[in-house]
C-alpha atoms as a PDB file:
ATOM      1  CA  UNK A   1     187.363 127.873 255.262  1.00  0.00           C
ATOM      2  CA  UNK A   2     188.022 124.052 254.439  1.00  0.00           C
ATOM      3  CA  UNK A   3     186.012 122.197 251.957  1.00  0.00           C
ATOM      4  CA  UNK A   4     185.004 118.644 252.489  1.00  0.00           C
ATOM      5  CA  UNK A   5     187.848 117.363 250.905  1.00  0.00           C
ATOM      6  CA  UNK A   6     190.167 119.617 252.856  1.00  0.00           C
ATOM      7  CA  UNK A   7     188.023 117.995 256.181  1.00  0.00           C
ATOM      8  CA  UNK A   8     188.143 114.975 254.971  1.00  0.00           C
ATOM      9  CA  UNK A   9     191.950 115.186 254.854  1.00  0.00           C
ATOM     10  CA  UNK A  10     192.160 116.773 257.993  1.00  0.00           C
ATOM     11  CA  UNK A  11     190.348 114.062 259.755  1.00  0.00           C
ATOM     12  CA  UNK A  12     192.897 111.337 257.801  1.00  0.00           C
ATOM     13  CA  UNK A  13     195.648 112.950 259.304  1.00  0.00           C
ATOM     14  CA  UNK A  14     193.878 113.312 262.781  1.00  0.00           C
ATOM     15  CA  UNK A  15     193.439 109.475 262.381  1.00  0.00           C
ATOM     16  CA  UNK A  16     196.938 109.002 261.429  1.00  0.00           C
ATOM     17  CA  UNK A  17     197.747 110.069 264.844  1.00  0.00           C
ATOM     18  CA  UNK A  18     197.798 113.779 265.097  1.00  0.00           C
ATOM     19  CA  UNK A  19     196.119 115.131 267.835  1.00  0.00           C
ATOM     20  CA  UNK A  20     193.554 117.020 267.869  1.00  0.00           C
ATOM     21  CA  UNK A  21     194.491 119.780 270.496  1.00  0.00           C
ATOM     22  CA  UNK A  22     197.488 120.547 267.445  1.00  0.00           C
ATOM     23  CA  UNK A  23     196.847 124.076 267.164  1.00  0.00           C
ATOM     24  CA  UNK A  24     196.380 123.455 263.400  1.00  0.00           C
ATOM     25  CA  UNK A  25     193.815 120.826 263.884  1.00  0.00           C
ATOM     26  CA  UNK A  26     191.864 122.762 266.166  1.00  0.00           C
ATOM     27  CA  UNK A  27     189.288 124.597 263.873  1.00  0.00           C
ATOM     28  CA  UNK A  28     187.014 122.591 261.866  1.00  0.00           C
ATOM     29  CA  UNK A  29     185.279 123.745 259.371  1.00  0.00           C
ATOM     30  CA  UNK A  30     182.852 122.593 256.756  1.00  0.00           C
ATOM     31  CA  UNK A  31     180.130 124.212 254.719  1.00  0.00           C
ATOM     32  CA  UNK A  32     178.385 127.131 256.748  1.00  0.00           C
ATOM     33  CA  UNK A  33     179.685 125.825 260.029  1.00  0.00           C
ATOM     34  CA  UNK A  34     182.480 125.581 262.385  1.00  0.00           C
ATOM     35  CA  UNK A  35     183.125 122.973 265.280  1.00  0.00           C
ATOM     36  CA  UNK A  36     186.134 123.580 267.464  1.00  0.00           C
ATOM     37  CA  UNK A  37     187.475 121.180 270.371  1.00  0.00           C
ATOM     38  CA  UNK A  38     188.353 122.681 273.449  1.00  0.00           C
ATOM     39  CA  UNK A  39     189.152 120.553 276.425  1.00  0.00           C
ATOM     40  CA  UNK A  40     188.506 117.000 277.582  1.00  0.00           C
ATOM     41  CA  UNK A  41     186.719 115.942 274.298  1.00  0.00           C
ATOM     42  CA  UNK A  42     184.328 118.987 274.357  1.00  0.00           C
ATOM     43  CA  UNK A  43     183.888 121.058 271.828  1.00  0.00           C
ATOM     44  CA  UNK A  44     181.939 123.739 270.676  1.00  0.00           C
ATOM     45  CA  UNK A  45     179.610 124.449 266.965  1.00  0.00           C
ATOM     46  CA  UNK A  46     178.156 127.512 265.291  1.00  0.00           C
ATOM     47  CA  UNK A  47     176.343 128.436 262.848  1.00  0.00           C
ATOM     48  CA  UNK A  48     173.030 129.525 262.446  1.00  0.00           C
ATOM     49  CA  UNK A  49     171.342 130.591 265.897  1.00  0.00           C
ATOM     50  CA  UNK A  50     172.803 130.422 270.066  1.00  0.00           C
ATOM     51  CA  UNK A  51     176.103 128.323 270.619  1.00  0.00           C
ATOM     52  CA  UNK A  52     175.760 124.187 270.596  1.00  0.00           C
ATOM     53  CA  UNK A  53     178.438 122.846 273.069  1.00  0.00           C
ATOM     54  CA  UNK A  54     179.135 118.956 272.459  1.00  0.00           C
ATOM     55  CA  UNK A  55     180.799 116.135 274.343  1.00  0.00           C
ATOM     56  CA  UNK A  56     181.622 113.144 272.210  1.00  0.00           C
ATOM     57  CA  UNK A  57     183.722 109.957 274.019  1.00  0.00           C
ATOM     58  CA  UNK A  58     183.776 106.602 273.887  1.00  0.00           C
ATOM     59  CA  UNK A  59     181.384 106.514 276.889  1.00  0.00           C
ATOM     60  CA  UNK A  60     178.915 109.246 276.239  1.00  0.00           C
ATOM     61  CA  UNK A  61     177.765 111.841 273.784  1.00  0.00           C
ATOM     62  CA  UNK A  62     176.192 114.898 275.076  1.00  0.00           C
ATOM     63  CA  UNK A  63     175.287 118.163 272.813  1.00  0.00           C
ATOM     64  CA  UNK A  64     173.804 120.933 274.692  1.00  0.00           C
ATOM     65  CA  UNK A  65     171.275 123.299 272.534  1.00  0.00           C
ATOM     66  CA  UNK A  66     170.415 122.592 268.874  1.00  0.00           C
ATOM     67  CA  UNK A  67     169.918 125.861 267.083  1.00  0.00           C
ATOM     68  CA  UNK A  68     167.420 124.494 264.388  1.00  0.00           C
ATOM     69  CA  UNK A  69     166.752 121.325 262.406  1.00  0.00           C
ATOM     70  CA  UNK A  70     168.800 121.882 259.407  1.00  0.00           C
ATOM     71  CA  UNK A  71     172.105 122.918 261.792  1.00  0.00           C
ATOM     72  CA  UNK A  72     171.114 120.456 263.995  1.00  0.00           C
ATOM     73  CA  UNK A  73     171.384 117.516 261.634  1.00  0.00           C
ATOM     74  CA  UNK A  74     175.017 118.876 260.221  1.00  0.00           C
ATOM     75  CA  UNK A  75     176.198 118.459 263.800  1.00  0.00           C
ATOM     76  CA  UNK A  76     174.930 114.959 264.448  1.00  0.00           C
ATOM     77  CA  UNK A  77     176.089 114.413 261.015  1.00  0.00           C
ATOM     78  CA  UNK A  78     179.505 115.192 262.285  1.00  0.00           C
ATOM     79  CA  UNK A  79     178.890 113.293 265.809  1.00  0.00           C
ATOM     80  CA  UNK A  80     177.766 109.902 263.914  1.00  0.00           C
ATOM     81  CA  UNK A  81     181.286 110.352 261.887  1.00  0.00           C
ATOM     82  CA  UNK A  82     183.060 109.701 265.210  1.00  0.00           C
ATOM     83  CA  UNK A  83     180.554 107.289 267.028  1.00  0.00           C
ATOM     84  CA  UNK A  84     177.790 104.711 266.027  1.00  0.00           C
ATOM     85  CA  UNK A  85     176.157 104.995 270.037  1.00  0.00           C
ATOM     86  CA  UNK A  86     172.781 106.777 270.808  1.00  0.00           C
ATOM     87  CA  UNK A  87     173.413 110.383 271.939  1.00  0.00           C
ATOM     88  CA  UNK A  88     172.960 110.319 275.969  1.00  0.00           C
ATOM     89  CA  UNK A  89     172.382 113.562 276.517  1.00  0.00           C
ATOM     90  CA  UNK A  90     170.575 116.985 275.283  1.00  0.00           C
ATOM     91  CA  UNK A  91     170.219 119.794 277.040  1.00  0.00           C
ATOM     92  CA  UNK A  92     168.265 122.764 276.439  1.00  0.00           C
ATOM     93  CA  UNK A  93     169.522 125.843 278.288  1.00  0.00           C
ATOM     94  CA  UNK A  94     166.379 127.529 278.096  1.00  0.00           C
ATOM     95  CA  UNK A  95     163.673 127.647 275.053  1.00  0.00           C
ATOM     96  CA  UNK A  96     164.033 129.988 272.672  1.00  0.00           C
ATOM     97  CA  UNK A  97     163.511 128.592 269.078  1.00  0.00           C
ATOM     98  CA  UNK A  98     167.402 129.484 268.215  1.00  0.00           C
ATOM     99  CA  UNK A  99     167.932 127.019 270.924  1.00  0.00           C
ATOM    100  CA  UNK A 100     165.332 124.445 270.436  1.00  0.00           C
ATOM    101  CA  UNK A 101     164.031 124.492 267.114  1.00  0.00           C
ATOM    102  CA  UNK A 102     166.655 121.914 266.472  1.00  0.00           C
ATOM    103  CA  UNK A 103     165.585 118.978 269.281  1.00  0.00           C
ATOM    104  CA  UNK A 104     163.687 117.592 266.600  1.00  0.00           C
ATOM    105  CA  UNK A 105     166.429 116.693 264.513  1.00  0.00           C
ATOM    106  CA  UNK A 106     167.468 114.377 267.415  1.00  0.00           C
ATOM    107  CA  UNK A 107     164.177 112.465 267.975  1.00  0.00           C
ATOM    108  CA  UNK A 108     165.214 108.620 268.152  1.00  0.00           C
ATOM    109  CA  UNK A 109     168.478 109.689 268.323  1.00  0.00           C
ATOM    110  CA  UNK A 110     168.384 110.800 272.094  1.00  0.00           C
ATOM    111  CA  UNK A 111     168.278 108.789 275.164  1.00  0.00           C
ATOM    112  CA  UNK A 112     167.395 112.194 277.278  1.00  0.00           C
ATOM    113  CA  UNK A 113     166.444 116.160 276.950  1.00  0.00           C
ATOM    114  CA  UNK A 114     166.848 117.733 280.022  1.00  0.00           C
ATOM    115  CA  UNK A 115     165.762 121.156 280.748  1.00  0.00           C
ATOM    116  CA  UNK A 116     164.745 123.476 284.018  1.00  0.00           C
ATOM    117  CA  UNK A 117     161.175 122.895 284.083  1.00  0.00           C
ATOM    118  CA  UNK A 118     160.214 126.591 283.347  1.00  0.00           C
ATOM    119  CA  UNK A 119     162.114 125.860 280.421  1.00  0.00           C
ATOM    120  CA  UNK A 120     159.773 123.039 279.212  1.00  0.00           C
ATOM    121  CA  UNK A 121     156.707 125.312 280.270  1.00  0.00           C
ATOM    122  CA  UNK A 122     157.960 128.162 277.906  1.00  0.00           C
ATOM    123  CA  UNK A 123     158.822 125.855 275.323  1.00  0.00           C
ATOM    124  CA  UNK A 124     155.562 124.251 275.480  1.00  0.00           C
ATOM    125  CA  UNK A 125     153.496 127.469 275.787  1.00  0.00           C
ATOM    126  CA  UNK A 126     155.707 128.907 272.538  1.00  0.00           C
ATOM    127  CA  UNK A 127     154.570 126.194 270.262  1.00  0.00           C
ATOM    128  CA  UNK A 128     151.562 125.599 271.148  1.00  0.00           C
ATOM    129  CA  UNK A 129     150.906 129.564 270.360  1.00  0.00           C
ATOM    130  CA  UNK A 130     152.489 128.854 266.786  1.00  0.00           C
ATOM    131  CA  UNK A 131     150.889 125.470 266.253  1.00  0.00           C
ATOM    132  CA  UNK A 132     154.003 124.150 266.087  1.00  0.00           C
ATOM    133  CA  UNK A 133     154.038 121.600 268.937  1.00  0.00           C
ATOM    134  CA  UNK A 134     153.901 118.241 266.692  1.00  0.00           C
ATOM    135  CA  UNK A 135     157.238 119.845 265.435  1.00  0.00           C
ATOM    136  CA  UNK A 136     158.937 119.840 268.612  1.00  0.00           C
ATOM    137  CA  UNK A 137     160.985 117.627 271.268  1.00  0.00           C
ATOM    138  CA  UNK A 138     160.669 118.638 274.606  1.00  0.00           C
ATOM    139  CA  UNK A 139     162.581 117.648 277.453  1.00  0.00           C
ATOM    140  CA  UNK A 140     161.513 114.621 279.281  1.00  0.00           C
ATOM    141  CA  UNK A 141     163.925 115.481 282.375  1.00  0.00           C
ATOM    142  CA  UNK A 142     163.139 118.657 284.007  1.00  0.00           C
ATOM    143  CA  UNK A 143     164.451 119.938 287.310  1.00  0.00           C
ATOM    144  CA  UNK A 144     163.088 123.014 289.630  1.00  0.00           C
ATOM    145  CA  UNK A 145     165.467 125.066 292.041  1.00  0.00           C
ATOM    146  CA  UNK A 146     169.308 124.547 292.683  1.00  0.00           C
ATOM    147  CA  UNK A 147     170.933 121.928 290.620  1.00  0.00           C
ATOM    148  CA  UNK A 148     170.933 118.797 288.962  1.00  0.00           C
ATOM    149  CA  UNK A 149     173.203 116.705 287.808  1.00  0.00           C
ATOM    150  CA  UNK A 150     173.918 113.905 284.891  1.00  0.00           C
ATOM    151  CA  UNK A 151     176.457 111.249 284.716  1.00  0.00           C
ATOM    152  CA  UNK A 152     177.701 110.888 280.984  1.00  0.00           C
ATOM    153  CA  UNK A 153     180.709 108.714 279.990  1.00  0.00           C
ATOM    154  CA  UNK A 154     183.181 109.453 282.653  1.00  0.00           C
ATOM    155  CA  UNK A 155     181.990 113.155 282.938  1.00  0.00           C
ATOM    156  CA  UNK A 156     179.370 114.932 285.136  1.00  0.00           C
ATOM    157  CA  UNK A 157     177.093 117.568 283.884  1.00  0.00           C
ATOM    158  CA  UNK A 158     175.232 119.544 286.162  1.00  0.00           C
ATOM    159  CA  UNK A 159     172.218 121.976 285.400  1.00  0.00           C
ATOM    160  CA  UNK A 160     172.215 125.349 287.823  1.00  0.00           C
ATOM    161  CA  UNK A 161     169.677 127.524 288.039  1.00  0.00           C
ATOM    162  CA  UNK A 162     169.881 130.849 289.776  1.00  0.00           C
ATOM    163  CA  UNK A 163     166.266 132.244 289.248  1.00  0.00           C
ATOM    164  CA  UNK A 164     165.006 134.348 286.332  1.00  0.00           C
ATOM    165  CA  UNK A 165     167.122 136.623 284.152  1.00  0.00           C
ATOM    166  CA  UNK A 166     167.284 136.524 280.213  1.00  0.00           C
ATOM    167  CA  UNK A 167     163.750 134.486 280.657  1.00  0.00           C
ATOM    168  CA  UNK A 168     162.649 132.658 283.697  1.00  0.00           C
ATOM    169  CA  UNK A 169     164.261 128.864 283.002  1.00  0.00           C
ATOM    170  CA  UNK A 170     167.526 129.609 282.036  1.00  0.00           C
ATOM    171  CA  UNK A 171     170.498 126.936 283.381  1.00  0.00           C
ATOM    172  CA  UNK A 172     174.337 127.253 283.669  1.00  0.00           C
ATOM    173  CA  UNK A 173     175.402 124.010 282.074  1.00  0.00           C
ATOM    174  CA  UNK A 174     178.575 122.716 283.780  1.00  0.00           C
ATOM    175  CA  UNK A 175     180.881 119.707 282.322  1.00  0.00           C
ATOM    176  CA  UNK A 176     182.529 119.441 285.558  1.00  0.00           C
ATOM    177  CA  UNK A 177     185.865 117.913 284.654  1.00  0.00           C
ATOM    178  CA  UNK A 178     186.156 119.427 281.858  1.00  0.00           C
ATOM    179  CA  UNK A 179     185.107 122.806 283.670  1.00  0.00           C
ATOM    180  CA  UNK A 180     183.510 124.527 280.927  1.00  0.00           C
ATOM    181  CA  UNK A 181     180.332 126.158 281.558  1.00  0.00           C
ATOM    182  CA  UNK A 182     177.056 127.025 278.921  1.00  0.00           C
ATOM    183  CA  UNK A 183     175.524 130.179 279.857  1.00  0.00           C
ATOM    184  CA  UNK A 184     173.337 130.114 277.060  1.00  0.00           C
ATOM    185  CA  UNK A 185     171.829 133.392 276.604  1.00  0.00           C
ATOM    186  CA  UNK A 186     172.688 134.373 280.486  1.00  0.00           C
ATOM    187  CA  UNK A 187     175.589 135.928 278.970  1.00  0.00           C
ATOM    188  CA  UNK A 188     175.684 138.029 275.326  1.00  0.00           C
ATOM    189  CA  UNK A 189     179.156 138.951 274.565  1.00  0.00           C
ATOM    190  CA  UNK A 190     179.070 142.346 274.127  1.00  0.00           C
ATOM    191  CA  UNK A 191     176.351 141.948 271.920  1.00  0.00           C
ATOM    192  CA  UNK A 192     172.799 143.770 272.936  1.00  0.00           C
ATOM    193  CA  UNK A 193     170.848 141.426 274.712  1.00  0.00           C
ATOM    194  CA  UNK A 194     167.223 139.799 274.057  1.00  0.00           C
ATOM    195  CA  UNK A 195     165.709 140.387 277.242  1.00  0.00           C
ATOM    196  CA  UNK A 196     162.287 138.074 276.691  1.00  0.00           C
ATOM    197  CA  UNK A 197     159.787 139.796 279.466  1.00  0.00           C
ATOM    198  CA  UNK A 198     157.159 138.014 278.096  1.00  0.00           C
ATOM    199  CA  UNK A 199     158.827 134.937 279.797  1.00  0.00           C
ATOM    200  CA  UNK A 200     160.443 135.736 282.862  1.00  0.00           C
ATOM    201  CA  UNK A 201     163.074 137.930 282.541  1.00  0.00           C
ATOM    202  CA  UNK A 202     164.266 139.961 285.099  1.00  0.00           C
ATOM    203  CA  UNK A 203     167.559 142.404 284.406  1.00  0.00           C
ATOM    204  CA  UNK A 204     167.598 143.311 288.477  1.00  0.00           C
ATOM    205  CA  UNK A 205     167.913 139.473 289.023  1.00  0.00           C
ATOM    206  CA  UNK A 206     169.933 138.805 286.226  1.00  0.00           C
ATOM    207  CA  UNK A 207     172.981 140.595 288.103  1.00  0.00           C
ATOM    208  CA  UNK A 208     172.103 138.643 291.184  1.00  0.00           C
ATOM    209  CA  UNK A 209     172.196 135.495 288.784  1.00  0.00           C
ATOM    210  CA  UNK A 210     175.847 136.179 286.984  1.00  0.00           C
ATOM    211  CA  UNK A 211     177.243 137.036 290.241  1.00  0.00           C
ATOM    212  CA  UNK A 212     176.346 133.426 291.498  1.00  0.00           C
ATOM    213  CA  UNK A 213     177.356 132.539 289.012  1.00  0.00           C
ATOM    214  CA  UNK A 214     180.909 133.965 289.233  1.00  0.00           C
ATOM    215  CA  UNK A 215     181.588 132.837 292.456  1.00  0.00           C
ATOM    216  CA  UNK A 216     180.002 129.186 292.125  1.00  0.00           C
ATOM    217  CA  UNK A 217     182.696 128.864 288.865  1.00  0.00           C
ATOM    218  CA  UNK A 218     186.554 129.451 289.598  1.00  0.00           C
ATOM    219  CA  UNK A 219     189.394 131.388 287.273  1.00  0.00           C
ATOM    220  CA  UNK A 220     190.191 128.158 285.140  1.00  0.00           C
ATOM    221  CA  UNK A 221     186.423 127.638 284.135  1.00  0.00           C
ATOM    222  CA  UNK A 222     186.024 128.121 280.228  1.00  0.00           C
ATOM    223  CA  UNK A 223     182.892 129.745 279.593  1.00  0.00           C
ATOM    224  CA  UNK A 224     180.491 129.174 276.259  1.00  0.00           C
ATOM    225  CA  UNK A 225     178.256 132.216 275.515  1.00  0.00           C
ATOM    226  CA  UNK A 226     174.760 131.915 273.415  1.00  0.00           C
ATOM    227  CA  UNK A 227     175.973 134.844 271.603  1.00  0.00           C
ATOM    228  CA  UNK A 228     178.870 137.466 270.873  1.00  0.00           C
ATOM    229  CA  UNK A 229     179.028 140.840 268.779  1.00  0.00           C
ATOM    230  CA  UNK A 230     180.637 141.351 265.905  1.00  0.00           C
ATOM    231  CA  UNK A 231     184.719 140.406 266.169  1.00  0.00           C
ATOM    232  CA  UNK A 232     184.139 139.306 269.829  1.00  0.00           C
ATOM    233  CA  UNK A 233     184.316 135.283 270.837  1.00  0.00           C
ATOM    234  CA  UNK A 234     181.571 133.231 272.349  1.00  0.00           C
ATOM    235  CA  UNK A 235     183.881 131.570 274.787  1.00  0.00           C
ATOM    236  CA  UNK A 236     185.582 133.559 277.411  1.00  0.00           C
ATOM    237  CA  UNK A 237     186.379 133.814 281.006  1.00  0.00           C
ATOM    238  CA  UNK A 238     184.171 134.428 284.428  1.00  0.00           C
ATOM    239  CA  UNK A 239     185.661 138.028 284.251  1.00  0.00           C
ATOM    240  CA  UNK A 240     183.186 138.141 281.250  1.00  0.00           C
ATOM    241  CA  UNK A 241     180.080 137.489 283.593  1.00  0.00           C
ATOM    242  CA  UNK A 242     180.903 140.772 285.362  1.00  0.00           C
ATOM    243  CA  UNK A 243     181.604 142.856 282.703  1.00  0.00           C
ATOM    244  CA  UNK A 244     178.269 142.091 281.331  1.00  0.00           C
ATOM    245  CA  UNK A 245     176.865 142.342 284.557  1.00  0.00           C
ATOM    246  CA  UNK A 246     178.099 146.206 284.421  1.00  0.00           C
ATOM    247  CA  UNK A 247     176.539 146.704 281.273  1.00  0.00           C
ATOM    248  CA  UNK A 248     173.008 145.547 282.672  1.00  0.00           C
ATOM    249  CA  UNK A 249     173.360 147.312 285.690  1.00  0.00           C
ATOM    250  CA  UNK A 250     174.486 150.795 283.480  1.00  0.00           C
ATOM    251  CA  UNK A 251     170.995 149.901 281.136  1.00  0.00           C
ATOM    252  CA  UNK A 252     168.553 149.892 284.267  1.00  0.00           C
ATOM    253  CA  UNK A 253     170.805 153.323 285.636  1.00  0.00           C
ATOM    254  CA  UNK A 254     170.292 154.823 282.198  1.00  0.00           C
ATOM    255  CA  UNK A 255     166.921 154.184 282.239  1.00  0.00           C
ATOM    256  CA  UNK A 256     166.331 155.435 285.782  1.00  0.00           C
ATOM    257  CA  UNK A 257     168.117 158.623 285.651  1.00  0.00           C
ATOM    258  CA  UNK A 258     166.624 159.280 281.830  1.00  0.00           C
ATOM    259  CA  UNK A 259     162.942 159.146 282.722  1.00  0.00           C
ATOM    260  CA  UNK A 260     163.617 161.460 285.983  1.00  0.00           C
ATOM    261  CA  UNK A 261     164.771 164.060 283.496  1.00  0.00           C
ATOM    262  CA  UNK A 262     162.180 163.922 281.239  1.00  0.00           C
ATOM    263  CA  UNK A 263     163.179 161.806 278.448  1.00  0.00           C
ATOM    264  CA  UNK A 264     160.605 159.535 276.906  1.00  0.00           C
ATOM    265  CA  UNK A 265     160.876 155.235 276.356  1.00  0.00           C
ATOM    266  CA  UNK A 266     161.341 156.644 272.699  1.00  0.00           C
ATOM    267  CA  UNK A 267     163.949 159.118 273.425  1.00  0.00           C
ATOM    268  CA  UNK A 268     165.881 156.566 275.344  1.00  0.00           C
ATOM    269  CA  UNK A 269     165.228 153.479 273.148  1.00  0.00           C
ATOM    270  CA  UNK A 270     167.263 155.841 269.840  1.00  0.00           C
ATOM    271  CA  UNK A 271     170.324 154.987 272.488  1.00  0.00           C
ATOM    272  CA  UNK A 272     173.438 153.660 270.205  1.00  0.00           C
ATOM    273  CA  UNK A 273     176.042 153.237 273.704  1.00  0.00           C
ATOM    274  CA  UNK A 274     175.233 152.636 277.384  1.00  0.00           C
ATOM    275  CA  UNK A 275     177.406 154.876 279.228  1.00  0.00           C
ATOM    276  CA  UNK A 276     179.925 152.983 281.428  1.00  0.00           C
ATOM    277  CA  UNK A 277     179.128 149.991 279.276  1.00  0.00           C
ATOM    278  CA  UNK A 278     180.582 151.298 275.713  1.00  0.00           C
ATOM    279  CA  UNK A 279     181.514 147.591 274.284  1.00  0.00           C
ATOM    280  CA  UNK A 280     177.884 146.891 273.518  1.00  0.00           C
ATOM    281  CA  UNK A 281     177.538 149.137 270.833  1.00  0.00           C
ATOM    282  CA  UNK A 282     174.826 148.867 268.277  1.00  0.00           C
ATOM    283  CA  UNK A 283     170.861 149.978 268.819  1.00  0.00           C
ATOM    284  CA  UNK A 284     170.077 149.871 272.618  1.00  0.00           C
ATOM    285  CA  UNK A 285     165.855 149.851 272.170  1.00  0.00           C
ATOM    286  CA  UNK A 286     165.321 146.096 273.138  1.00  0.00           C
ATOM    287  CA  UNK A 287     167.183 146.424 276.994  1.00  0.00           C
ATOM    288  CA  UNK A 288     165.652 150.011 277.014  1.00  0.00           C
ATOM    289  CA  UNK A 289     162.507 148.499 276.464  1.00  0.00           C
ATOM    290  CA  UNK A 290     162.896 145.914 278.572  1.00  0.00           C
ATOM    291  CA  UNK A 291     164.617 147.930 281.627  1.00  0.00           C
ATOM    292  CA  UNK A 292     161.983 150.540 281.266  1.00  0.00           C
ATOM    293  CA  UNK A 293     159.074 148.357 281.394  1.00  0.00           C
ATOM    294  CA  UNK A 294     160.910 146.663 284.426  1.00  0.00           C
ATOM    295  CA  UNK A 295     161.401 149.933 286.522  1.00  0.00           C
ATOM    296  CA  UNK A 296     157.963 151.491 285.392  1.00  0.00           C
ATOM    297  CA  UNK A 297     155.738 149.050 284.322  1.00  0.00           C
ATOM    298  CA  UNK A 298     154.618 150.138 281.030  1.00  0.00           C
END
């Protein structure tokens, strides 16, 4: 992991003319984090919380999710290093706090937050549960059904929304030239999903959802995940919507065929593998939960 002084010097040589699609100039890190170009000047950071995807040019800035305040200000740290313009552009693909928590950092900063408007709604309704809502910056650009899109810079971004699946306002965020797509937490790299019933979520319609997805996107789209298990990436390929797809298909089957033999949520819920979806390993009680609660309503 590289120091400051070691990204410092990095940047130095970038400036010296280097480019930074060298193979060697490609991972960035500093402190805790990591930022990591991928095509046509975006670029993706992690650290603590879902995936942030950035676009920084000349013409535009646009980040997309802001995991939470203190992450949140490292990466517009890093952004203000490169360009003294407003940000044009944040986008929230959906509201969960890992997501969110960090539009705050931003305030002033932003010209526009753009969510789907169930989004917003769950947003809203979260803080104002937790008494949080003075600490929060909510989109101010919402959209309903089908898509909308964003000129930034010489790039489009369009929101797509498919109807409910890991909560009820989830988008596909697409930076159209660049083709890379956001799923946000549409798509968990074989990781156990968070399937949030208590706003919207719908495994049956979340298949629906990644197979529009899949065709809407083409082979050379880059995808960004929210998430990824251990020694697995959080960028991959539309062959990785389907795969997961399988794996929420298998929960719901597992579920099904369990509870017509008898077995108990609590028997099925001490699950550790999915058969026919063995890559998401680990504790399998949340989608249990979820899938049972889905097929029999308790």
């Amino acid at each position: 992991m590289l120091n400051r002084r070691q990204f410092i010097q990095n940047s130095m040589v970038v400036s010296a003319g280097l480019s930074i699609s060298n193979p060697l100039l490609k991972l960035l890190f500093q402190n805790d984090y990591q930022m990591e170009m991928l095509r046509n000047n975006v670029g993706i950071f992690t650290e603590r919380g879902g995936t942030i995807a950035y676009m920084i040019t000349k013409e535009g800035i646009v980040v997309v999710d802001s995991q939470f305040p203190a992450q949140a200000n490292h990466l517009i740290e890093e952004i203000q290093k490169k360009s003294d313009r407003k940000i044009d552009l944040l986008v929230n693909t959906h509201h969960h706090g890992d997501h969110t928590a960090g539009n705050i950092a931003f305030k002033g900063l932003v010209n526009k937050v753009m969510a789907h408007e169930n989004s917003l709604k769950n947003q809203k309704r979260s803080a104002e549960g937790q008494g949080s809502l003075d600490n929060q910056l909510l989109p101010d650009t919402t959209y309903s059904n089908g898509m909308i899109k964003e000129k930034v810079g010489g790039e489009r971004v369009a929101l797509h929304y498919f109807g409910p699946g890991h909560t009820d306002g989830d988008s596909f965020v697409h930076f159209e030239n660049a083709n890379i797509v956001h799923t946000g937490d549409l798509l968990f790299n074989r990781r156990v999903p968070y399937i949030d019933k208590s706003a919207g979520a719908n495994i049956t319609n979340w298949q629906v959802v990644l197979e529009k997805a899949y065709n809407t996107f083409d082979t050379n789209t880059l995808f960004v995940f929210g998430h990824a298990g251990d020694g697995y990436e959080v960028k991959g390929n539309r062959e990785d919507l389907l795969a997961f797809q399988n794996y929420l298909g298998k929960v719901m089957e597992f579920v099904k065929k369990g509870q017509a033999a008898g077995k108990t949520k609590e028997q099925l819920a001490e699950a550790t593998e999915i058969p026919g979806a063995p890559q998401w390993k680990g504790g399998q009680t949340r989608a249990v939960n979820a899938a049972w609660m889905e097929l029999f309503g308790e």
